[in-house]
N, C-alpha and C. Protein backbone atom coordinates (compact mmCIF):
# COMPACT_ATOMS: atom_id res chain seq x y z
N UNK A 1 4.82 -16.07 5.01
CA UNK A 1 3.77 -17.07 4.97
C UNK A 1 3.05 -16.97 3.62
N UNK A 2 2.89 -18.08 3.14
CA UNK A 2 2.38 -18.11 1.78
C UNK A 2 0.79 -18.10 1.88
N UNK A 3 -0.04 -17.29 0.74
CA UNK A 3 -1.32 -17.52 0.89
C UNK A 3 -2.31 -18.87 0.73
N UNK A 4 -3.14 -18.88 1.34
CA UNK A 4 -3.51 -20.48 1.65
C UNK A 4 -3.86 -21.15 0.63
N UNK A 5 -4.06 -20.85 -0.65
CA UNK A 5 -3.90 -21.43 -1.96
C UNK A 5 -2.62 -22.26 -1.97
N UNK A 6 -1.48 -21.34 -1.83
CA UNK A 6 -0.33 -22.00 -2.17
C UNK A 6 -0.20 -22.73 -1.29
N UNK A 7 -0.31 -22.46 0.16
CA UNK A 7 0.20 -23.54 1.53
C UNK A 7 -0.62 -24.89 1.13
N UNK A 8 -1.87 -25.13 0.63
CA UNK A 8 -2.53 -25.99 0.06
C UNK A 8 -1.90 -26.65 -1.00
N UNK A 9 -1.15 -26.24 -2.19
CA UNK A 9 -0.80 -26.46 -2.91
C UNK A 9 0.81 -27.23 -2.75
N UNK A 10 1.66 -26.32 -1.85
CA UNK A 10 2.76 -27.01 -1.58
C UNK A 10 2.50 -28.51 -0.15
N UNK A 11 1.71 -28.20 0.42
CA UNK A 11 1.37 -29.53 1.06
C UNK A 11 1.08 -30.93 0.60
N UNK A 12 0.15 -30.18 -0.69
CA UNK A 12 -0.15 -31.73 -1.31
C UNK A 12 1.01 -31.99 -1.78
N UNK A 13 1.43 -31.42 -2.62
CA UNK A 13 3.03 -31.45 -3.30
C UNK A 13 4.38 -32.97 -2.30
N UNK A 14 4.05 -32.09 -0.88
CA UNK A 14 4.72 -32.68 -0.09
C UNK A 14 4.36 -34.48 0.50
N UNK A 15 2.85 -34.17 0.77
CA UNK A 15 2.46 -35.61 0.56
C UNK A 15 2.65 -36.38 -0.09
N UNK A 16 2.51 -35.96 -1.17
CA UNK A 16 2.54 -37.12 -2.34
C UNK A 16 3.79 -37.26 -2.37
N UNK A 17 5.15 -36.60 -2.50
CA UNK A 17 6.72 -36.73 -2.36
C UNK A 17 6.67 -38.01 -1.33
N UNK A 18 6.32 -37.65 -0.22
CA UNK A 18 6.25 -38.68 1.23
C UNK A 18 5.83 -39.68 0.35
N UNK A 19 4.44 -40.10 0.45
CA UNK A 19 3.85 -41.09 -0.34
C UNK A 19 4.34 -41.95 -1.17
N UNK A 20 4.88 -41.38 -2.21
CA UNK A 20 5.71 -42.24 -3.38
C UNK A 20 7.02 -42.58 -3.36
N UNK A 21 7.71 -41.41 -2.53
CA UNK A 21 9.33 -41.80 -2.08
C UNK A 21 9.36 -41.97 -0.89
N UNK A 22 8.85 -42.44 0.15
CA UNK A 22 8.92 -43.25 1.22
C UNK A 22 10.37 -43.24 2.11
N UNK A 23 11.25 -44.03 0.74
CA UNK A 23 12.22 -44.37 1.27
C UNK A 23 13.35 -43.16 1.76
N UNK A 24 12.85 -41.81 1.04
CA UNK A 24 13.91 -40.82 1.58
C UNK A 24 13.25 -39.65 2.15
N UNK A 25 14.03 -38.77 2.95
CA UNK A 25 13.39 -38.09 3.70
C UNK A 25 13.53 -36.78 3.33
N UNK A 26 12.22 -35.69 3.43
CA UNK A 26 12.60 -34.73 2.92
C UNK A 26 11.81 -33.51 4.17
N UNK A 27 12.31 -32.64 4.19
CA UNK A 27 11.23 -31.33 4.98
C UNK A 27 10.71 -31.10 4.26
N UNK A 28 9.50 -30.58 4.44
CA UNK A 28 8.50 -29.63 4.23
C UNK A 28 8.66 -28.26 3.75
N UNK A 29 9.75 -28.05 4.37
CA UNK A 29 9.83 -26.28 4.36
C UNK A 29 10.85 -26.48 3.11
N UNK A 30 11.74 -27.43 3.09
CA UNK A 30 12.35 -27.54 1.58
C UNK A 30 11.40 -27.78 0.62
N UNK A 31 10.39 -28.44 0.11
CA UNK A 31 9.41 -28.23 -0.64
C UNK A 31 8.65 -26.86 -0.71
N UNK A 32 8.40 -26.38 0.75
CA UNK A 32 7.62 -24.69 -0.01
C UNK A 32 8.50 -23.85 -0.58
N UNK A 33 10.38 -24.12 -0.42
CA UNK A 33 11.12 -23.20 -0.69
C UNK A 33 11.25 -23.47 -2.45
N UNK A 34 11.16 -24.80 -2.69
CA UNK A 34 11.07 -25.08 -3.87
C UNK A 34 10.45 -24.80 -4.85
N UNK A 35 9.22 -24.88 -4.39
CA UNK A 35 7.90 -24.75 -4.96
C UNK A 35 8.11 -23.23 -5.38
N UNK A 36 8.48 -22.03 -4.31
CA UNK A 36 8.27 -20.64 -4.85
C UNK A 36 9.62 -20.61 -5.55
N UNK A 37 10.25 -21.04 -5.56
CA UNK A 37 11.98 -20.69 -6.38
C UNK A 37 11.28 -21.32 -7.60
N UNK A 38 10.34 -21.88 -8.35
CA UNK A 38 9.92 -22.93 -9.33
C UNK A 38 9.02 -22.10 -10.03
N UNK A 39 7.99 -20.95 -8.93
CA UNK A 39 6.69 -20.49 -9.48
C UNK A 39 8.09 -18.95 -9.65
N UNK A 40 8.49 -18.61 -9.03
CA UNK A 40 8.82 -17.08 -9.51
C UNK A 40 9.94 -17.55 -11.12
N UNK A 41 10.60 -18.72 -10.86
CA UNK A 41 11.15 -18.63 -12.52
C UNK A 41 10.48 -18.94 -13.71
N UNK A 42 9.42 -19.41 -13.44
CA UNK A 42 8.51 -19.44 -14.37
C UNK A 42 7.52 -18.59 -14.41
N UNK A 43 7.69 -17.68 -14.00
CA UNK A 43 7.19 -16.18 -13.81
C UNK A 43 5.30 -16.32 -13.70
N UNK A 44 4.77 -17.33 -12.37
CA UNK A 44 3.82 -17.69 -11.82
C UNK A 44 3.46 -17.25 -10.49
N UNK A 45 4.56 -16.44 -10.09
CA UNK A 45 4.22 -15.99 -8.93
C UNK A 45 5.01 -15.13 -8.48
N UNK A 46 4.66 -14.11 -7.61
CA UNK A 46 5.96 -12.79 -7.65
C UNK A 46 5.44 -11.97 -6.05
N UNK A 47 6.48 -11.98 -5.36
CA UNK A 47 6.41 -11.60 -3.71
C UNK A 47 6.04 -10.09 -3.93
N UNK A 48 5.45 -9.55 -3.02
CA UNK A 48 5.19 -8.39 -2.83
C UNK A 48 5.65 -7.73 -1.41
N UNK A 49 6.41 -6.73 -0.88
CA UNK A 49 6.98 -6.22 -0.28
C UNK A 49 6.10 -4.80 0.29
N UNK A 50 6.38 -5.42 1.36
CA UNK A 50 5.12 -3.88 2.01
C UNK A 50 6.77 -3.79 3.30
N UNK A 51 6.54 -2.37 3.52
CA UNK A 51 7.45 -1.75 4.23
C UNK A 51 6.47 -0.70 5.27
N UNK A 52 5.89 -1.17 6.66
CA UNK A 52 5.10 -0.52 7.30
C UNK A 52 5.96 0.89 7.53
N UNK A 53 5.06 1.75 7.11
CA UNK A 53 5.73 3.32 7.77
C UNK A 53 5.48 3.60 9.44
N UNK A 54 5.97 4.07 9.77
CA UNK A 54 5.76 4.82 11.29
C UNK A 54 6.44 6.42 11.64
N UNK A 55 5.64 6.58 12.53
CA UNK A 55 6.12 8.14 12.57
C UNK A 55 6.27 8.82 13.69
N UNK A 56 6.89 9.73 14.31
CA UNK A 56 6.38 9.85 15.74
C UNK A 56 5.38 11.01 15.48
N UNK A 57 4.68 11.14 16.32
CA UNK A 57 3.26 11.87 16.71
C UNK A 57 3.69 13.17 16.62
N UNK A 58 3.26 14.45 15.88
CA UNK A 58 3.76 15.43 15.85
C UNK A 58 5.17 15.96 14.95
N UNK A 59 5.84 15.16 14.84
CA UNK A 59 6.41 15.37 13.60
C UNK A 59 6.76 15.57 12.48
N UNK A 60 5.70 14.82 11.79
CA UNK A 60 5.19 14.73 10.15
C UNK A 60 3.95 14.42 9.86
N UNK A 61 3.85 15.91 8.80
CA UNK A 61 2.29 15.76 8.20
C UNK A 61 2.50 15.87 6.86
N UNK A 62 1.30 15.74 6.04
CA UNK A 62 1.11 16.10 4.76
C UNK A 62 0.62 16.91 4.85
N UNK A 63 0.96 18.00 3.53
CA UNK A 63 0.01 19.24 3.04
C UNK A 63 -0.27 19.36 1.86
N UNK A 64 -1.60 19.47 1.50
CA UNK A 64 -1.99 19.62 -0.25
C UNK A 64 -2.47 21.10 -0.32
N UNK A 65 -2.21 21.67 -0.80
CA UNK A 65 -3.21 22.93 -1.65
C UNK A 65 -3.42 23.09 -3.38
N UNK A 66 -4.57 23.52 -3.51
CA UNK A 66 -4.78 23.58 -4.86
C UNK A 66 -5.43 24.40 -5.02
N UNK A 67 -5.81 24.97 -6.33
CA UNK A 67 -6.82 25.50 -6.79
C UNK A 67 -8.30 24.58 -7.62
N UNK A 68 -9.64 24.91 -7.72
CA UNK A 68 -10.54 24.46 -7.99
C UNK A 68 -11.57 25.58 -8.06
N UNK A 69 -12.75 25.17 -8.58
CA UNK A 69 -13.78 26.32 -8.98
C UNK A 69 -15.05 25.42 -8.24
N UNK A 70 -15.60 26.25 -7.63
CA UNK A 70 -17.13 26.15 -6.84
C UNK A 70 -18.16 26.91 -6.96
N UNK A 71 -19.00 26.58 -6.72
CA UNK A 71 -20.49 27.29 -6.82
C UNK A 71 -20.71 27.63 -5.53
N UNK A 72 -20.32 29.70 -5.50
CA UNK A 72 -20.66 30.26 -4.15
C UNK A 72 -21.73 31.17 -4.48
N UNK A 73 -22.94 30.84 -3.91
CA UNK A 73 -24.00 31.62 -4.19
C UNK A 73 -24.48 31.97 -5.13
N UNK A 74 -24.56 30.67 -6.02
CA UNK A 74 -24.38 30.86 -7.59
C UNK A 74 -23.59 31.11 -8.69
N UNK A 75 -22.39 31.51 -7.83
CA UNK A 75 -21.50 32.27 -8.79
C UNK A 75 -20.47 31.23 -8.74
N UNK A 76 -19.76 31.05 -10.12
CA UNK A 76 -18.65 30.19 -10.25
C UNK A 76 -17.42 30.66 -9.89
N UNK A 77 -17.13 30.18 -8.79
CA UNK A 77 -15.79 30.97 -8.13
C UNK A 77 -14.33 30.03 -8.21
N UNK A 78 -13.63 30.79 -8.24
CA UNK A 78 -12.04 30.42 -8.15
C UNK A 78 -11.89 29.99 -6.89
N UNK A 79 -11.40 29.27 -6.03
CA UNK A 79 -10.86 29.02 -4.88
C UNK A 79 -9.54 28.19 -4.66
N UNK A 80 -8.99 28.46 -3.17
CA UNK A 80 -7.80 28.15 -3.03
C UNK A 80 -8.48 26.88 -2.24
N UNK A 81 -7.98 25.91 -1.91
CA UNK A 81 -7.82 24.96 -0.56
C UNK A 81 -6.67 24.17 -0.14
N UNK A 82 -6.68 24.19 0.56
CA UNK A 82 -5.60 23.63 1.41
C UNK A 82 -6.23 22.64 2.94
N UNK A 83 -5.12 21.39 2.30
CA UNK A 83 -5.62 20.41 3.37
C UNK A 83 -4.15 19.68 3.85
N UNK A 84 -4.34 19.43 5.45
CA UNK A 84 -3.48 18.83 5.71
C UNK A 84 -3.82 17.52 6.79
N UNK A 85 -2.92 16.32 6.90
CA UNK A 85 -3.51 15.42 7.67
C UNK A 85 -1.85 15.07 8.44
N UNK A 86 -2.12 14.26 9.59
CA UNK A 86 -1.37 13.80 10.72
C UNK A 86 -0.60 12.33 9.95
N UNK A 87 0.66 12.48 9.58
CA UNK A 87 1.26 10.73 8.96
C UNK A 87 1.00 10.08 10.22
N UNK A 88 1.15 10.14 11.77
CA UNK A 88 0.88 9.51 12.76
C UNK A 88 -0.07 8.18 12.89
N UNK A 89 -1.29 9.68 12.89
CA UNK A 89 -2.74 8.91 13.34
C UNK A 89 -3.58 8.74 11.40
N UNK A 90 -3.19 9.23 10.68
CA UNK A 90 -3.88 9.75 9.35
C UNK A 90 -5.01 10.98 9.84
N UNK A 91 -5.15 10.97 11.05
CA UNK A 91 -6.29 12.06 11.42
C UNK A 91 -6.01 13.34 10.15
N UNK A 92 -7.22 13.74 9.85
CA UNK A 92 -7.08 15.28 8.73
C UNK A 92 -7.47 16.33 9.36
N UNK A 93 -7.03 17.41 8.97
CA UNK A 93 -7.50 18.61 9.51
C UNK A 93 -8.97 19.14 8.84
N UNK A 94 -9.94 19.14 8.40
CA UNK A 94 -10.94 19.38 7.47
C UNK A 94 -10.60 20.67 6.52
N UNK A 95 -10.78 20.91 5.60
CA UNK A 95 -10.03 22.16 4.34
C UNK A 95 -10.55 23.10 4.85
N UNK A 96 -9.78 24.09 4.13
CA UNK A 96 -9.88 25.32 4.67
C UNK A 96 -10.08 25.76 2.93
N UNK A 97 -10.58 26.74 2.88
CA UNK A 97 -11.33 27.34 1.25
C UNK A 97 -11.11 28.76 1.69
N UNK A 98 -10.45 29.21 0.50
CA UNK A 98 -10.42 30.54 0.35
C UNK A 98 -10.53 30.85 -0.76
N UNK A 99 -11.71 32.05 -0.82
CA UNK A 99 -11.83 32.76 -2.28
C UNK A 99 -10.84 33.61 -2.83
N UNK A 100 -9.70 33.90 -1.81
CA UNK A 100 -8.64 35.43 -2.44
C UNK A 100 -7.62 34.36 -3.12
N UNK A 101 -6.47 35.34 -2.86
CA UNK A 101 -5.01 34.69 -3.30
C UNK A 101 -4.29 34.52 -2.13
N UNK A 102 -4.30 33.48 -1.30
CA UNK A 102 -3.05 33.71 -0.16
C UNK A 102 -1.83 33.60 -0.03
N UNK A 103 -0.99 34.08 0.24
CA UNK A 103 0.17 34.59 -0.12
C UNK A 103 1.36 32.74 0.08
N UNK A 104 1.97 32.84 -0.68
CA UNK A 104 2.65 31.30 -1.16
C UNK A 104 2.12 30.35 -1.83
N UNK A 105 0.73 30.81 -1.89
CA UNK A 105 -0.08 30.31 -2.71
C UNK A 105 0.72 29.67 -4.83
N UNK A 106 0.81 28.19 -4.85
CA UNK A 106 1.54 28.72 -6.09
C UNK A 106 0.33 29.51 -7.38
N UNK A 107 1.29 30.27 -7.67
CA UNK A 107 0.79 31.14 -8.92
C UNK A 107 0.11 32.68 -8.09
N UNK A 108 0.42 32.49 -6.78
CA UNK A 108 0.07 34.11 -6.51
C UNK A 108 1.23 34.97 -6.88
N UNK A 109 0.88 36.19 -6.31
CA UNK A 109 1.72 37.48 -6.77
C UNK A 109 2.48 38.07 -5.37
């Protein structure tokens, strides 16, 4: 479905076709097909492709960890965090902060 600019745009298009050529008959839907085969070669208009993800529940998450520096009790500290969220629901787990090195940590020992 085209956005209502264009559905506006290829309608009038189509009227006026009706209107002035009367005598022959044309669809509609051949004019919007026209109209975008006309705007993408003249490089006026360009489709965009969304591919909805899905996931089953429990299967797949994301995980980030990093390092960053905070102010703990004044003191400028090194910390680890690590966050992970549900691809499902997007639900997140809230971070977890650690001041040591935890082990898989990249760049631990």
């Amino acid at each position: 479905m085209h956005p209502r600019k264009q559905r506006h745009t290829t309608q009038r298009i189509y009227n006026r076709i009706r209107q002035e050529f009367s005598q022959h008959t044309i669809g509609r839907s051949t004019v919007g097909e026209y109209v975008l085969a006309r705007k993408l070669e003249l490089g006026l208009s360009h489709r965009q492709t969304f591919v909805p993800q899905s996931y089953e529940w429990g299967v797949e998450g994301q995980v980030d960890w990093y390092e960053a520096f905070a102010d703990v009790m004044g003191e400028r500290t090194k910390v680890h965090i690590f966050c992970m969220r549900s691809m499902a629901s997007g639900a997140s787990v809230p971070p977890r902060l650690s001041t040591g090195n935890p082990a898989g940590f990249p760049g631990s020992t």
